[in-house]
Protein backbone atom coordinates (compact mmCIF):
# COMPACT_ATOMS: atom_id res chain seq x y z
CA UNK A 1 -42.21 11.30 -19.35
CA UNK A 2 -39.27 10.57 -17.05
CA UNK A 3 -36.31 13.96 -17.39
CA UNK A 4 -32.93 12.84 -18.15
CA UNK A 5 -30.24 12.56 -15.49
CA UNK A 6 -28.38 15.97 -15.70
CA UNK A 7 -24.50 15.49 -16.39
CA UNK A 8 -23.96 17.49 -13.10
CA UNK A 9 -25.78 14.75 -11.08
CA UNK A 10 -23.66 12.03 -13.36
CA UNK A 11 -20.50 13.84 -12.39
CA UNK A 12 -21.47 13.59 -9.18
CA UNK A 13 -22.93 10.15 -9.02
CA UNK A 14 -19.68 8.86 -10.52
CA UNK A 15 -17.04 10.68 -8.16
CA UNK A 16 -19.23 9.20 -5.31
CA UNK A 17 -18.33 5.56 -7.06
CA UNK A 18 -15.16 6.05 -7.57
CA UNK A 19 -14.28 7.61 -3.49
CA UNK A 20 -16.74 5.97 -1.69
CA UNK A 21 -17.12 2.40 -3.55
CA UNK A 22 -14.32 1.42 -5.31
CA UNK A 23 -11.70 2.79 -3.47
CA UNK A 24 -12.40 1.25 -0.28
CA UNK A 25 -13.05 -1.93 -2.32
CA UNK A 26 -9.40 -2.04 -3.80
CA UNK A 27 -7.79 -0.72 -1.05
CA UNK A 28 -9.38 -3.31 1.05
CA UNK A 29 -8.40 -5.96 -1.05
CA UNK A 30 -4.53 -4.81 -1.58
CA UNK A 31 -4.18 -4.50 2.40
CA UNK A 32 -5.86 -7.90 2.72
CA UNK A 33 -3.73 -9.41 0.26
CA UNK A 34 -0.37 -8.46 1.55
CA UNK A 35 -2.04 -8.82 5.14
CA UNK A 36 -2.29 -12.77 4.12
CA UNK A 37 1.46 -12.97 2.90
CA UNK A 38 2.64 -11.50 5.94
CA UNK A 39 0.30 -13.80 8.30
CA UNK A 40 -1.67 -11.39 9.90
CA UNK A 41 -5.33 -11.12 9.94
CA UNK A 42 -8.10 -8.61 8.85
CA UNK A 43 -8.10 -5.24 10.72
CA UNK A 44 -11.29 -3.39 11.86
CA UNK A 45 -10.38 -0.50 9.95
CA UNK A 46 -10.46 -2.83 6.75
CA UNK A 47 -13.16 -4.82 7.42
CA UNK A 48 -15.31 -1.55 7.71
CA UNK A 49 -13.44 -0.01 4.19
CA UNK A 50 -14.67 -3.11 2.52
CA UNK A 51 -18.19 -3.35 4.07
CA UNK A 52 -18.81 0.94 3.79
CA UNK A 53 -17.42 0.32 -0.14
CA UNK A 54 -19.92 -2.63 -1.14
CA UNK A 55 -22.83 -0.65 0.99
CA UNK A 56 -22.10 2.60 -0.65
CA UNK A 57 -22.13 0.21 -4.08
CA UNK A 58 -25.58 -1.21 -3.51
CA UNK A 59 -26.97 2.95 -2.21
CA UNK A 60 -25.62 4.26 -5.62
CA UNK A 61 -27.81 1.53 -7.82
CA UNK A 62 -31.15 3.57 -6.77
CA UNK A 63 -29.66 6.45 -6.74
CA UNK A 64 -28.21 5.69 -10.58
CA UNK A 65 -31.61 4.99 -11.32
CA UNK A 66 -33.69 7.88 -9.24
CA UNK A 67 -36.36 5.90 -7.86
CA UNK A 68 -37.20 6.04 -4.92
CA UNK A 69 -37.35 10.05 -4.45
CA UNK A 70 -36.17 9.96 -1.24
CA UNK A 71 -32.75 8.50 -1.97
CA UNK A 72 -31.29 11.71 -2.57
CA UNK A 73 -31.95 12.51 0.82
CA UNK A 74 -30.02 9.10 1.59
CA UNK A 75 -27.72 9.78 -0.35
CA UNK A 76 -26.90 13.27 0.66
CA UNK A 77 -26.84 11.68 4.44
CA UNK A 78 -24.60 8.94 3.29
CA UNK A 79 -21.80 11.05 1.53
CA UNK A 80 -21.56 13.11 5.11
CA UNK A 81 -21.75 10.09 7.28
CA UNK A 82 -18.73 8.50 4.97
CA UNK A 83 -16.84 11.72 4.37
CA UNK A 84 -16.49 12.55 8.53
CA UNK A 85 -15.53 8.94 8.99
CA UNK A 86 -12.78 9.16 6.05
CA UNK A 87 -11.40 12.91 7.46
CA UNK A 88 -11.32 11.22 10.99
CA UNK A 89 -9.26 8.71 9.68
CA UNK A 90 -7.34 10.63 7.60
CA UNK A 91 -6.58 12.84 10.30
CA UNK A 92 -5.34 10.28 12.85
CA UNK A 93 -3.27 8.68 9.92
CA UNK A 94 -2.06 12.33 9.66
CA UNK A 95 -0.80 12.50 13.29
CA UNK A 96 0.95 9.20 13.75
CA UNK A 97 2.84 9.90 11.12
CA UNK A 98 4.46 13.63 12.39
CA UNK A 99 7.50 12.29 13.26
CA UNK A 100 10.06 14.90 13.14
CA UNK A 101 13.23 13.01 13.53
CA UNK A 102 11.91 10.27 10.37
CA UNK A 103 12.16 12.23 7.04
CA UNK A 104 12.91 9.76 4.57
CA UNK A 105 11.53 9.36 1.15
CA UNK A 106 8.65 6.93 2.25
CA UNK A 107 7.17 9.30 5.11
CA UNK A 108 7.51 12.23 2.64
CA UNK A 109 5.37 9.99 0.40
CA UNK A 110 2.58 8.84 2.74
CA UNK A 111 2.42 12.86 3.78
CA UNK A 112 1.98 13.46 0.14
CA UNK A 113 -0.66 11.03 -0.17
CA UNK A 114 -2.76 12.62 2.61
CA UNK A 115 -2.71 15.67 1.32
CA UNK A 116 -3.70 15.26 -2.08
CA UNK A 117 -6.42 12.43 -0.42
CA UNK A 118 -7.59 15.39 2.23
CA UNK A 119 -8.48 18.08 -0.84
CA UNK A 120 -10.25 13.91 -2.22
CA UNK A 121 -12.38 13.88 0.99
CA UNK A 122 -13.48 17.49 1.42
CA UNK A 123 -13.91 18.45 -2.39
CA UNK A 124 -16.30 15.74 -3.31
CA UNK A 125 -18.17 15.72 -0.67
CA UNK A 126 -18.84 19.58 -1.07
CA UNK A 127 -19.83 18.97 -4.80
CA UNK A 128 -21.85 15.95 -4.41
CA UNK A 129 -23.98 17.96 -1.30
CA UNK A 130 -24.13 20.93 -3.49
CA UNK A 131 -25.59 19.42 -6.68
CA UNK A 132 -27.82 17.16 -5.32
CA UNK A 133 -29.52 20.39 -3.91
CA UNK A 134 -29.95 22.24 -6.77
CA UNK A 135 -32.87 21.71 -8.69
CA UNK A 136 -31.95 20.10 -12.06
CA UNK A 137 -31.02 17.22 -9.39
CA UNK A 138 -34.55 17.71 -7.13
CA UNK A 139 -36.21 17.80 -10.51
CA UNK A 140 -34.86 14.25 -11.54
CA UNK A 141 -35.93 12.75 -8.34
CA UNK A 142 -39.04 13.86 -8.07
CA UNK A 143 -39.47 12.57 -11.76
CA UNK A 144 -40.29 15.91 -13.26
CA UNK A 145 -38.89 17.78 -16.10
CA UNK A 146 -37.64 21.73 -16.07
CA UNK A 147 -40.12 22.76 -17.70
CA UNK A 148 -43.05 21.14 -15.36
């Protein structure tokens, strides 16, 4: 008989949806909208938020389901891969905007934002690495209950 998902892994499986998959997804979809008011195309950057967040989608659905073993291997993989490209971005969004001489309400904002997106990007990551290590998690991929 199959184990039940432990809620740490569900924690864990959902936080990955919400930072890696739909995040990108709407945030892709707001820039792209005002983007097309304003006349200007798609950006790289965008383009790769939207196809990372609809990729990330489709690695969770296996993942949700815990067949095939190895995805939590993937998926480990994956969150690192995604969580160095967000902190590289986050970090070059970071340094354009250290402008000393503009401190108005709208920079003070965006630094805000970061921030509280920086603790985002290294927290989940941490807890998403850590749990899928531990064995209630190992257990459920490998399709064996605790007490096995």
């Amino acid at each position: 008989m199959r184990p039940g998902r432990p809620i740490g892994l569900t924690i864990a499986l959902l936080a990955c949806t919400i930072l890696y998959g739909i995040y990108p997804l709407l945030e892709a979809v707001l820039f792209i909208s005002v983007n097309a008011r304003m006349g200007s195309g798609i950006s790289a950057r965008l383009a790769m938020a939207l196809v990372m967040g609809v990729a990330f989608l489709l690695l969770l659905i296996p993942a949700w389901r815990g067949r095939p073993p190895a995805i939590r291997l993937i998926l480990i993989g994956a969150v690192l891969v995604v969580a160095v490209i967000n902190l590289a971005f986050l970090l070059g969004d970071a340094a354009a905007q250290q402008n000393p001489f503009e401190l108005n309400a709208a920079s003070q904002i965006g630094q805000t934002i970061n921030t509280c997106s920086l603790l985002a990007q290294l927290a989940i990551p941490l807890y998403v690495v850590w749990y899928l290590s531990r064995y209630p998690s190992r257990n459920y991929y490998a399709g064996r209950r605790a007490d096995d």
